[in-house]
C-alpha atoms as a PDB file:
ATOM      1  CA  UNK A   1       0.000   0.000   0.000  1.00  0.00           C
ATOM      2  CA  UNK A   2       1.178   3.685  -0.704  1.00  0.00           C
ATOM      3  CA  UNK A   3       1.719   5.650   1.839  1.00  0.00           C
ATOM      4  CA  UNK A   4       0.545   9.016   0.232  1.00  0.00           C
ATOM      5  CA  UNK A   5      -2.841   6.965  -0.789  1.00  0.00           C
ATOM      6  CA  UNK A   6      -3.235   6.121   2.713  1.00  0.00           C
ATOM      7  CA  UNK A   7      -2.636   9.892   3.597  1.00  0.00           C
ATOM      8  CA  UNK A   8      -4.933  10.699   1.467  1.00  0.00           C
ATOM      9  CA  UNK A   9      -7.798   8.240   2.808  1.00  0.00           C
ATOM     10  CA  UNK A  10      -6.990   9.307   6.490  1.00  0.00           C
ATOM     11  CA  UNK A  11      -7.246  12.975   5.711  1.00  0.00           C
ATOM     12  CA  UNK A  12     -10.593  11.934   3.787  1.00  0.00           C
ATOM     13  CA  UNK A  13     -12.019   9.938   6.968  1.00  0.00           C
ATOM     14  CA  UNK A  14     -10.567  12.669   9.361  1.00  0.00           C
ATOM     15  CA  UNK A  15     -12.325  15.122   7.714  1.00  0.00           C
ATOM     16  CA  UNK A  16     -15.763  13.106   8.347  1.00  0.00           C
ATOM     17  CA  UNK A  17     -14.938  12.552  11.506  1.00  0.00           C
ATOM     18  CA  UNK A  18     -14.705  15.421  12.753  1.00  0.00           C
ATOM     19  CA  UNK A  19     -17.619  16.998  10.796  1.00  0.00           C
ATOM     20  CA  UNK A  20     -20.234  15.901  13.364  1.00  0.00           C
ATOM     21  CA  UNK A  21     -18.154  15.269  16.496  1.00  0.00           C
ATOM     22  CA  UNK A  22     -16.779  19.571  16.312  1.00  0.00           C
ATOM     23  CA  UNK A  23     -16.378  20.604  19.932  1.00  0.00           C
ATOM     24  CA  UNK A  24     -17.503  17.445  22.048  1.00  0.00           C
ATOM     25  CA  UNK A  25     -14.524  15.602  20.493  1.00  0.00           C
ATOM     26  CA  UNK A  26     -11.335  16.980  22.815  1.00  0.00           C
ATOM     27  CA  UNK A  27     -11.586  15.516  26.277  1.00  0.00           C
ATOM     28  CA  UNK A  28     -14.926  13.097  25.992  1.00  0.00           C
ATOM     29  CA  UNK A  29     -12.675   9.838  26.274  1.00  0.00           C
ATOM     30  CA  UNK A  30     -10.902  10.951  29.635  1.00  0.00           C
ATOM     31  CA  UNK A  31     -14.091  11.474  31.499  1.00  0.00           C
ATOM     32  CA  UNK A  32     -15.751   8.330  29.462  1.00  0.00           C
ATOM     33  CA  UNK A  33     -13.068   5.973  30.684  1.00  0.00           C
ATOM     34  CA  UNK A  34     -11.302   5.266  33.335  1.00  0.00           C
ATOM     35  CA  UNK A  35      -8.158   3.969  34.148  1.00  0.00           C
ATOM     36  CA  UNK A  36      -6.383   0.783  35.475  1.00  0.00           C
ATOM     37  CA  UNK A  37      -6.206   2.403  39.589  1.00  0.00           C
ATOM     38  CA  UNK A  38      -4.477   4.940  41.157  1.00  0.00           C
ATOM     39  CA  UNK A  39      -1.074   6.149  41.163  1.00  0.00           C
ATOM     40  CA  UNK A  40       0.641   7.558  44.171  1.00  0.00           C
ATOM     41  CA  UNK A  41       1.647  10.949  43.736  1.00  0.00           C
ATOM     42  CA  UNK A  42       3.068  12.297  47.410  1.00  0.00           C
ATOM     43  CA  UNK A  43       2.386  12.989  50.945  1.00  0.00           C
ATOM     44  CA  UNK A  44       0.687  16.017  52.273  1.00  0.00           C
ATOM     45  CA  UNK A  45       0.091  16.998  55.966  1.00  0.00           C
ATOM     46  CA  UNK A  46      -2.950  15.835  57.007  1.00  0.00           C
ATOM     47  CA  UNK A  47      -6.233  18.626  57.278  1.00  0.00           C
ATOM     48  CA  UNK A  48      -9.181  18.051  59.022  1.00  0.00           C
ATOM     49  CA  UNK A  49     -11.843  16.885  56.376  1.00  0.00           C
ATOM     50  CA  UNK A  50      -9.143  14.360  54.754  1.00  0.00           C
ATOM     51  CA  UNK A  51      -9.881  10.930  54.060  1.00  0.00           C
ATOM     52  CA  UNK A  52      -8.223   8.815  57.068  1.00  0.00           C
ATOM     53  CA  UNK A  53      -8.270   5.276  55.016  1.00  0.00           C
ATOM     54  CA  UNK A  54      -5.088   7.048  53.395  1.00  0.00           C
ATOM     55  CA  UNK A  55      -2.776   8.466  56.569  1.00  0.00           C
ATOM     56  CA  UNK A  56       0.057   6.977  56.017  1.00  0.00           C
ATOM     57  CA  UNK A  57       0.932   5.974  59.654  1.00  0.00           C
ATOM     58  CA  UNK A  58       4.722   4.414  59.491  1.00  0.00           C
ATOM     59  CA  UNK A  59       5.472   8.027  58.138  1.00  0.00           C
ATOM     60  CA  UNK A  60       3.846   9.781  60.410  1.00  0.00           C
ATOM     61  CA  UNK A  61       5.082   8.272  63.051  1.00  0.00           C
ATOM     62  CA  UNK A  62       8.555   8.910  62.446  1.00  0.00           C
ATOM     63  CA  UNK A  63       7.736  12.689  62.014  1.00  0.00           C
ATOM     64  CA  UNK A  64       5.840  15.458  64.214  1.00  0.00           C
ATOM     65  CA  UNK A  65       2.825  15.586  61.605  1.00  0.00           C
ATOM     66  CA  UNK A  66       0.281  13.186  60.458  1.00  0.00           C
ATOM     67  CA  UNK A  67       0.622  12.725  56.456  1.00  0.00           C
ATOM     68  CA  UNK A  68      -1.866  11.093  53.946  1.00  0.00           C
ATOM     69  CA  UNK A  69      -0.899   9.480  50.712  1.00  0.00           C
ATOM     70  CA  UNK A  70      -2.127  11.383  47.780  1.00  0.00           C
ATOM     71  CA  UNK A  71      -2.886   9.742  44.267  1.00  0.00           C
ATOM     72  CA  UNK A  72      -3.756  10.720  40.802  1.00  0.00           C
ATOM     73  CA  UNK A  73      -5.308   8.172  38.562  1.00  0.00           C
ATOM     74  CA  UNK A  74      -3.207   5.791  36.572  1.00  0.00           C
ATOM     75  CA  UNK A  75      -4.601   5.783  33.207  1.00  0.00           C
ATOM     76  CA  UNK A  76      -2.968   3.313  31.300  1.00  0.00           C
ATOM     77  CA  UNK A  77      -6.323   3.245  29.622  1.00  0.00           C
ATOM     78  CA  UNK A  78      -7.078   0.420  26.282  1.00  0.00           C
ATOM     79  CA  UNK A  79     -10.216   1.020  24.839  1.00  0.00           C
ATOM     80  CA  UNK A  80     -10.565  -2.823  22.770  1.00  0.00           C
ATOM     81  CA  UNK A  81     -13.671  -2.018  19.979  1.00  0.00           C
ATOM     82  CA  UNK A  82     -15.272  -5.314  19.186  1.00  0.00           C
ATOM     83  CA  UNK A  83     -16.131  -4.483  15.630  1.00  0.00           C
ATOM     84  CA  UNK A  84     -18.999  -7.038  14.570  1.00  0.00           C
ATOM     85  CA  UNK A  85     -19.594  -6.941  10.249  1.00  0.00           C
ATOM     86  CA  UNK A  86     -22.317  -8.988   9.381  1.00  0.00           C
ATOM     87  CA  UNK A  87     -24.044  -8.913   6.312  1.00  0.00           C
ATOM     88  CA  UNK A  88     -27.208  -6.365   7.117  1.00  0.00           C
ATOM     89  CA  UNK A  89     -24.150  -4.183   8.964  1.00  0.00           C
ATOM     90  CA  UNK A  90     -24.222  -2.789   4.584  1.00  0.00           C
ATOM     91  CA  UNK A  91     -28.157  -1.364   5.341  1.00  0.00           C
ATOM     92  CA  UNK A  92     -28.362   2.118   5.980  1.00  0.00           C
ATOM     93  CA  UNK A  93     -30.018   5.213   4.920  1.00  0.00           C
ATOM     94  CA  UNK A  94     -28.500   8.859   2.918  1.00  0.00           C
ATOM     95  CA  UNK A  95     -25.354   6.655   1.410  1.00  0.00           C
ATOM     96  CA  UNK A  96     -24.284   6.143   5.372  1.00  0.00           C
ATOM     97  CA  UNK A  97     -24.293   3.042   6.132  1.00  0.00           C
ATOM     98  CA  UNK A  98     -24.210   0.760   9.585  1.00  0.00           C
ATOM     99  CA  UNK A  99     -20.931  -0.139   8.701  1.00  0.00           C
ATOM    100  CA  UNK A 100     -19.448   3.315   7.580  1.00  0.00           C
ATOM    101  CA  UNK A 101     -20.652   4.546  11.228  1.00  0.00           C
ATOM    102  CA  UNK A 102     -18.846   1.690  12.436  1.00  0.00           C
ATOM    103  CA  UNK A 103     -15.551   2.902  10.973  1.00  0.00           C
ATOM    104  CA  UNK A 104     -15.846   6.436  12.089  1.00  0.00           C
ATOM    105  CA  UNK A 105     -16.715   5.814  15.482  1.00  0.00           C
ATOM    106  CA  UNK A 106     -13.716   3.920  15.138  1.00  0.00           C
ATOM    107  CA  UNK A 107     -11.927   6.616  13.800  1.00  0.00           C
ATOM    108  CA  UNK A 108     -12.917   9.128  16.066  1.00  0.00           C
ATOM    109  CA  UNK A 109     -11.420   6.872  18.850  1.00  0.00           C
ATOM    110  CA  UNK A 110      -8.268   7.143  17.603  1.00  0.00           C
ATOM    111  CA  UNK A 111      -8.272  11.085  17.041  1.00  0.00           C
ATOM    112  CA  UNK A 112      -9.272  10.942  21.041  1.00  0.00           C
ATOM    113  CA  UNK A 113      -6.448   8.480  22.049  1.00  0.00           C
ATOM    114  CA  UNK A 114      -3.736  10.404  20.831  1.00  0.00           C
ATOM    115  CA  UNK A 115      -5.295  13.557  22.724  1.00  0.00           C
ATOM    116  CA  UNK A 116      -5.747  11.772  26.015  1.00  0.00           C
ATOM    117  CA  UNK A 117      -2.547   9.072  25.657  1.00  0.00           C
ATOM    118  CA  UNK A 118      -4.697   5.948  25.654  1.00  0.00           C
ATOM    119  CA  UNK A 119      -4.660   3.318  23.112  1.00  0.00           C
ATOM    120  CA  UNK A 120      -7.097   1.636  21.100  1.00  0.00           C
ATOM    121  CA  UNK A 121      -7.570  -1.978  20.548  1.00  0.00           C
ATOM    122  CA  UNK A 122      -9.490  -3.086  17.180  1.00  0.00           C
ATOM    123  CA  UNK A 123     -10.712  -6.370  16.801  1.00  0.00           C
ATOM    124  CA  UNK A 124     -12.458  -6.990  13.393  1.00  0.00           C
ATOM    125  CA  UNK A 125     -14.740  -9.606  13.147  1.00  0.00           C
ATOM    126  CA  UNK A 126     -15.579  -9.997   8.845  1.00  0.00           C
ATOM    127  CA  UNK A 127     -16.482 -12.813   6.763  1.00  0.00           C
ATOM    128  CA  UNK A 128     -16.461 -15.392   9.716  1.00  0.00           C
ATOM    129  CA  UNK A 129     -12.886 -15.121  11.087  1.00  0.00           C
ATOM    130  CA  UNK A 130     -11.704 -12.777  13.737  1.00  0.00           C
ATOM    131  CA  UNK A 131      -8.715 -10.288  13.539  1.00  0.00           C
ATOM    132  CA  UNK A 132      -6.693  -8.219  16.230  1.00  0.00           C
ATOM    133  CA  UNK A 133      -4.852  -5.051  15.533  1.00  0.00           C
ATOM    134  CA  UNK A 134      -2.125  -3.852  17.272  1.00  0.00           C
ATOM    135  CA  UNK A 135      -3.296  -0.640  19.588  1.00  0.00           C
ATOM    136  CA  UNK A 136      -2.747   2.750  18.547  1.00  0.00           C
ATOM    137  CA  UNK A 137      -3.705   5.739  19.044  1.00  0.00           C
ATOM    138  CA  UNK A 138      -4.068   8.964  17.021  1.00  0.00           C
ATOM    139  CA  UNK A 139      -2.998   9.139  13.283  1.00  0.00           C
ATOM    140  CA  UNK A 140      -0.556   6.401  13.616  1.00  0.00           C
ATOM    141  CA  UNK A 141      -3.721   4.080  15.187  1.00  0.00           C
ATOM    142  CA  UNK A 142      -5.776   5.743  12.214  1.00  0.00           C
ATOM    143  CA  UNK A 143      -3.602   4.889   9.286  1.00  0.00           C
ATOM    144  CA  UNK A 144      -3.063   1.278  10.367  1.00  0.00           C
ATOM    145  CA  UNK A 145      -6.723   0.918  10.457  1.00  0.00           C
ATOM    146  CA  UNK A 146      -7.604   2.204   6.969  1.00  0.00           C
ATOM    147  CA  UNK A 147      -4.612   0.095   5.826  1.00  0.00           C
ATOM    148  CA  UNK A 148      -6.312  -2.944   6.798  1.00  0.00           C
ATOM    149  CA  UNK A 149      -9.395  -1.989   5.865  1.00  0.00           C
ATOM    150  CA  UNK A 150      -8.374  -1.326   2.663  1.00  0.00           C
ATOM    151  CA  UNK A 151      -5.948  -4.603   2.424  1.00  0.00           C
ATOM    152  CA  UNK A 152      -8.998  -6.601   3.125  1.00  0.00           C
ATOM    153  CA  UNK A 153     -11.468  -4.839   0.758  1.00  0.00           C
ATOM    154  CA  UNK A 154     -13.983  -3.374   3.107  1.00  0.00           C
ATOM    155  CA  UNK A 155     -12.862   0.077   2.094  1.00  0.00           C
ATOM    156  CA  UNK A 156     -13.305   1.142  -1.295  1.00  0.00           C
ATOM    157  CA  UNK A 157     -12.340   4.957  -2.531  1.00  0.00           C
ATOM    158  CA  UNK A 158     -12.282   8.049  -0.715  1.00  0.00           C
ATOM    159  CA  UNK A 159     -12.604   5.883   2.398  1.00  0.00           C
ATOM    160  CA  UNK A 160     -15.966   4.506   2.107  1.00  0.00           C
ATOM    161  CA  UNK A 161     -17.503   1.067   2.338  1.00  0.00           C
ATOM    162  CA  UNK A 162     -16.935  -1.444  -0.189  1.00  0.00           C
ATOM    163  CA  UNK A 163     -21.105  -2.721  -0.647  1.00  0.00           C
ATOM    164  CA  UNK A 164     -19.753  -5.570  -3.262  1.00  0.00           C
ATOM    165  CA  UNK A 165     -18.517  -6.998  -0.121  1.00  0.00           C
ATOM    166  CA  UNK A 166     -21.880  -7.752   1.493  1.00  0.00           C
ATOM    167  CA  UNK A 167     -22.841 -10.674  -1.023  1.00  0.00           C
ATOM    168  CA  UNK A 168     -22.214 -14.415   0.989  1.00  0.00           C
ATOM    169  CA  UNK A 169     -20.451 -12.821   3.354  1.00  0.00           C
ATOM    170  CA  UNK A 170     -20.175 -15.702   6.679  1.00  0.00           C
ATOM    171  CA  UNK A 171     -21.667 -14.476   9.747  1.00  0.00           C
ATOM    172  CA  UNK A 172     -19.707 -14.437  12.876  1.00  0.00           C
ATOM    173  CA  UNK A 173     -19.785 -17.793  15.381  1.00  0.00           C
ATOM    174  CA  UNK A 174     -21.767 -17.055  18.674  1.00  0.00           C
ATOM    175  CA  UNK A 175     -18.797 -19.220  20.577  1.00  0.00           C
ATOM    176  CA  UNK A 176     -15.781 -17.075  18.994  1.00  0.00           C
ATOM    177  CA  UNK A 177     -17.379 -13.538  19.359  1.00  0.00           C
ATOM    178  CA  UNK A 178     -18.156 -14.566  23.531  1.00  0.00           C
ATOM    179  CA  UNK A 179     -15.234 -16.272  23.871  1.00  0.00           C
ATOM    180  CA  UNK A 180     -13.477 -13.146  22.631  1.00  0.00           C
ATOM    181  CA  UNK A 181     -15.417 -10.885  25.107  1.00  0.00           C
ATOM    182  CA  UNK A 182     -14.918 -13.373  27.819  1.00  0.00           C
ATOM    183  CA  UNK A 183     -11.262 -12.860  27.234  1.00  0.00           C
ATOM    184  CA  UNK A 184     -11.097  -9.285  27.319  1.00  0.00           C
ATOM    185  CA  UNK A 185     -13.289  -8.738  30.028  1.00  0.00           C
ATOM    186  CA  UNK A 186     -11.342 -11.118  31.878  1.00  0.00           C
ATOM    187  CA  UNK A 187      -8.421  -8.907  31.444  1.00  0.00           C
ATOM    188  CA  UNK A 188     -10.222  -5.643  32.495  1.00  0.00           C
ATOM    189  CA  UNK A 189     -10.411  -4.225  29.391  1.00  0.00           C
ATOM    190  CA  UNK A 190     -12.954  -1.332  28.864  1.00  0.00           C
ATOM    191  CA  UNK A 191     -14.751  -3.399  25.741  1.00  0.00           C
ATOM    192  CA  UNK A 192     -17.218  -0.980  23.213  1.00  0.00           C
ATOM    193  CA  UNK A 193     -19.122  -3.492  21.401  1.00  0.00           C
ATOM    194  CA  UNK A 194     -20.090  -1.688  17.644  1.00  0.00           C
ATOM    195  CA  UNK A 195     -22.782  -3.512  15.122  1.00  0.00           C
ATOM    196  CA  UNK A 196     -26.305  -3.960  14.978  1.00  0.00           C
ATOM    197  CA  UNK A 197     -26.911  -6.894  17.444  1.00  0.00           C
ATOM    198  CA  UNK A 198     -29.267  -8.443  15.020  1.00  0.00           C
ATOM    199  CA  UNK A 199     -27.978 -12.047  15.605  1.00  0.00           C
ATOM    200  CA  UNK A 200     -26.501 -11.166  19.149  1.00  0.00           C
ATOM    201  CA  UNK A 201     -26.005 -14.373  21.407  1.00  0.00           C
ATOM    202  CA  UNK A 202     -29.164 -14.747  23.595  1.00  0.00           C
ATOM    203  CA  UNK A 203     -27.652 -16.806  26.438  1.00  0.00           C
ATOM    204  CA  UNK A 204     -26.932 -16.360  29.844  1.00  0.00           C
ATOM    205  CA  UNK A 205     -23.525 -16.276  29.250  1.00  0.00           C
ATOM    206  CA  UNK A 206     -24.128 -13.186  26.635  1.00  0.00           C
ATOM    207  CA  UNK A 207     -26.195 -11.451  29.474  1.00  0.00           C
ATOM    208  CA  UNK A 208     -23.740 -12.003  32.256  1.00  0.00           C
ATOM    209  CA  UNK A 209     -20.695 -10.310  29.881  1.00  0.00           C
ATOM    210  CA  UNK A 210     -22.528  -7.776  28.940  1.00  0.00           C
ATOM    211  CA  UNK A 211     -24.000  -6.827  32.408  1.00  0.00           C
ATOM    212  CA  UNK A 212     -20.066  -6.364  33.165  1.00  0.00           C
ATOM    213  CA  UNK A 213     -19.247  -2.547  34.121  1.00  0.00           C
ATOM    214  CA  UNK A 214     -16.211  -2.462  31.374  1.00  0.00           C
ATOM    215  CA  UNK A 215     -18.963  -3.065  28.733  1.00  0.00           C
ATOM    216  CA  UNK A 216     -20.487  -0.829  26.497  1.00  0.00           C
ATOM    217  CA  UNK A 217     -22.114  -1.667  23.104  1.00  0.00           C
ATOM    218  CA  UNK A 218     -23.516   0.508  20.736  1.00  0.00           C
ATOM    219  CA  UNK A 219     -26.484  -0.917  17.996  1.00  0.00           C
ATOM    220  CA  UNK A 220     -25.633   0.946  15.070  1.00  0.00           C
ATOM    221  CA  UNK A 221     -29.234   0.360  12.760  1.00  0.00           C
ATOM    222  CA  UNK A 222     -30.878   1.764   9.928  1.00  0.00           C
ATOM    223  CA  UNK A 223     -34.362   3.321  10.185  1.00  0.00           C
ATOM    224  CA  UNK A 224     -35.873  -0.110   8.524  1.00  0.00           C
ATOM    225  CA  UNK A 225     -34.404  -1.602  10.872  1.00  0.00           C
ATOM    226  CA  UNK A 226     -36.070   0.912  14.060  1.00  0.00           C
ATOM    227  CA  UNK A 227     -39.462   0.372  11.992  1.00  0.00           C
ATOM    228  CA  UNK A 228     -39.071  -3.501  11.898  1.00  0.00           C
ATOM    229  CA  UNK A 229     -38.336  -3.683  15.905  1.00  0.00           C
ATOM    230  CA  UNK A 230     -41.184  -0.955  16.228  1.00  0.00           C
ATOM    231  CA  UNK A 231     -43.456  -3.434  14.180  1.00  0.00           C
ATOM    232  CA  UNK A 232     -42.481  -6.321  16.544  1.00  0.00           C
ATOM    233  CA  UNK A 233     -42.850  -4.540  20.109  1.00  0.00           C
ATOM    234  CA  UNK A 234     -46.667  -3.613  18.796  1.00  0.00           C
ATOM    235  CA  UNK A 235     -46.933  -6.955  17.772  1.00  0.00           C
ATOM    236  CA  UNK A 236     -45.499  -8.528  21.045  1.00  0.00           C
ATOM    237  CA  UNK A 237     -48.250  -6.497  23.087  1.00  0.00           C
ATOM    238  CA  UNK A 238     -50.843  -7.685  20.941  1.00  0.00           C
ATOM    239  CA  UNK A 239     -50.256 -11.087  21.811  1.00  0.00           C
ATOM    240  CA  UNK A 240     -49.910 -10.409  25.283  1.00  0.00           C
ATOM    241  CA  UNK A 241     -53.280  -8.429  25.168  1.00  0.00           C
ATOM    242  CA  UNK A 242     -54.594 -11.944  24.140  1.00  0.00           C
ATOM    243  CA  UNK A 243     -54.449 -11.710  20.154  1.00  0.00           C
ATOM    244  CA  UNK A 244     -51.839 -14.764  19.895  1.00  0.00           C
ATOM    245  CA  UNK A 245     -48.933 -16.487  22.062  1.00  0.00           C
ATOM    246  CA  UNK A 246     -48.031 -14.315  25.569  1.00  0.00           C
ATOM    247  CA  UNK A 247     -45.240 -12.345  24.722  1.00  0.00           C
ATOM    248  CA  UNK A 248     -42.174 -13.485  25.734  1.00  0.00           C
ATOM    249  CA  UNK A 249     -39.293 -11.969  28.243  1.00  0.00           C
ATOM    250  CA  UNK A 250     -37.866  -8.623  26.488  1.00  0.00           C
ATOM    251  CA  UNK A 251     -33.996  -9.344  25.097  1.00  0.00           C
ATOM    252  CA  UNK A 252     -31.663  -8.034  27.306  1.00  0.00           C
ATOM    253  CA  UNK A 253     -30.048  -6.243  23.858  1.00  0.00           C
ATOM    254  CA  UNK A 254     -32.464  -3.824  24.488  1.00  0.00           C
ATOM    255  CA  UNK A 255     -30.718  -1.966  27.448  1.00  0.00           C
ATOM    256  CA  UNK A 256     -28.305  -0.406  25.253  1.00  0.00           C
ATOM    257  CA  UNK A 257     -28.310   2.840  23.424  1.00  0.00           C
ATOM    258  CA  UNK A 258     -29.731   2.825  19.632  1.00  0.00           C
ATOM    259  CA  UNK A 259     -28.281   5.528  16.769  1.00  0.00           C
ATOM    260  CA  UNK A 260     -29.145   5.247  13.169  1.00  0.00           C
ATOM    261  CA  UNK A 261     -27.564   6.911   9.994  1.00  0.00           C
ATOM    262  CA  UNK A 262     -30.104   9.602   9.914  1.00  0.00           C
ATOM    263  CA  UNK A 263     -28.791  11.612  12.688  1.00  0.00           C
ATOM    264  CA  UNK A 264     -25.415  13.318  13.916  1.00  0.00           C
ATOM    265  CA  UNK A 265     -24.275   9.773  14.907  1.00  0.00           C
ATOM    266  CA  UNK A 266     -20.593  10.940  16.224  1.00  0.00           C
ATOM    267  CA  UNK A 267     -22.461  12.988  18.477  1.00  0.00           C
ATOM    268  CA  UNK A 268     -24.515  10.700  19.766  1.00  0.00           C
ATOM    269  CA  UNK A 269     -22.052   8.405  20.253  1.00  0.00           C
ATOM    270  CA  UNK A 270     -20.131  10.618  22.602  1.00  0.00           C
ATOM    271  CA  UNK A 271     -22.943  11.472  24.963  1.00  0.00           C
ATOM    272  CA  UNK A 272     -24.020   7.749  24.632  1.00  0.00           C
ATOM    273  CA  UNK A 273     -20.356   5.976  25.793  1.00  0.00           C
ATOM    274  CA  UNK A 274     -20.608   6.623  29.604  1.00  0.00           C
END
């Protein structure tokens, strides 16, 4: 790949980035994620009104004041974005699709890493298999991205979604996508799940990982896709209002924040995270 065609694609998906995301962008991620623990930073004297769980009482005893142990927080912060392509991920609406939100979101990850330090994880899963990228951050983070994008044929020119990709494209295992959360999870990773959740795992093993505090998904849909699971909630209380089979037990999928393709998605996005 040529580097000055992969300039040219970042500075192409920069651009869109940042058209919807304008002010909100600088600083979201540091108040959106937190980091590893706490890093000790030095003693003070002790002042009424201080927390006593942090006196540090070997020094203070060795000295004619009491001191506490002060901290700042360590951030040390990996954002890993689960990025789930399935075949309806090509639906959208206004030429954006599900999938070209995907990327941007992406995107705009990395533009907040390299402000804030952090790194971002990307694991892709397309066409059945799954694939880990190295974490970046910023422009470096950016450009790798695109480059694999493009390597693999998602991205077409000027940055946007390759559609002669959807036909047979293989659907992602339920066994490798949980074991993959399971593992990051495990490993106290702060996990943003991206895709439409269409086929999402319903299991108790799929509740329990998502239910985890370092978990946040996102269902990117299109606005068929809001009017079909409109059309099914009406449906579902019809039944239970005795027109048909009692409705059963709403999917736990349904906790987590919806944005479509028809609004200012990067936006959304960023108020949606925490």
């Amino acid at each position: 790949m040529d580097i000055k065609e992969i300039e040219r694609v970042v500075a192409t998906v920069q651009q869109a980035v940042f058209r919807n995301a304008n002010s909100m962008a600088i600083g979201v991620l540091r108040s959106r994620f937190r980091g590893a623990g706490l890093q000790f930073r030095e003693h003070q004297i002790y002042s009424p009104g201080d927390d006593v769980r942090f006196i540090d009482w070997k020094l203070s005893a060795r000295t004619d004041h009491v001191y506490i142990k002060t901290f700042e927080e360590d951030r040390n912060v990996e954002i890993c974005v689960v990025l789930d392509v399935s075949a309806t991920s090509f639906y959208g609406s206004r030429n954006i699709s599900k999938l070209q939100m995907a990327l941007e979101i992406c995107g705009l990850l990395f533009m907040l890493a390299g402000q804030t330090q952090d790194n971002v994880r990307v694991i892709l899963f397309w066409d059945g298999e799954r694939m880990e990228m190295t974490p970046k951050r910023g422009r470096e983070g950016l450009v790798q991205f695109i480059a694999i994008l493009e390597r693999k044929g998602i991205l077409g020119e000027r940055g946007k979604v390759n559609l002669k990709k959807q036909a047979q494209l293989k659907e992602t295992s339920n066994e490798l996508l949980l074991a993959t959360l399971r593992q990051q999870l495990s490993r106290r990773k702060e996990v943003v799940y991206l895709g439409d959740m269409l086929r999402f795992p319903q299991t108790d093993e799929a509740r329990k990982l998502t239910s985890d505090p370092h978990f946040r998904a996102m269902r990117l849909l299109s606005p068929i896709d809001q009017g079909a699971l409109k059309f099914s909630v009406t449906l579902g209380r019809g039944k239970s209002a005795g027109l048909g089979a009692p409705q059963s037990k709403a999917s736990f999928i349904e906790r987590f924040p919806i944005i479509t393709s028809d609004e200012r998605y990067l936006e959304k996005f960023l108020r949606k995270i925490s």
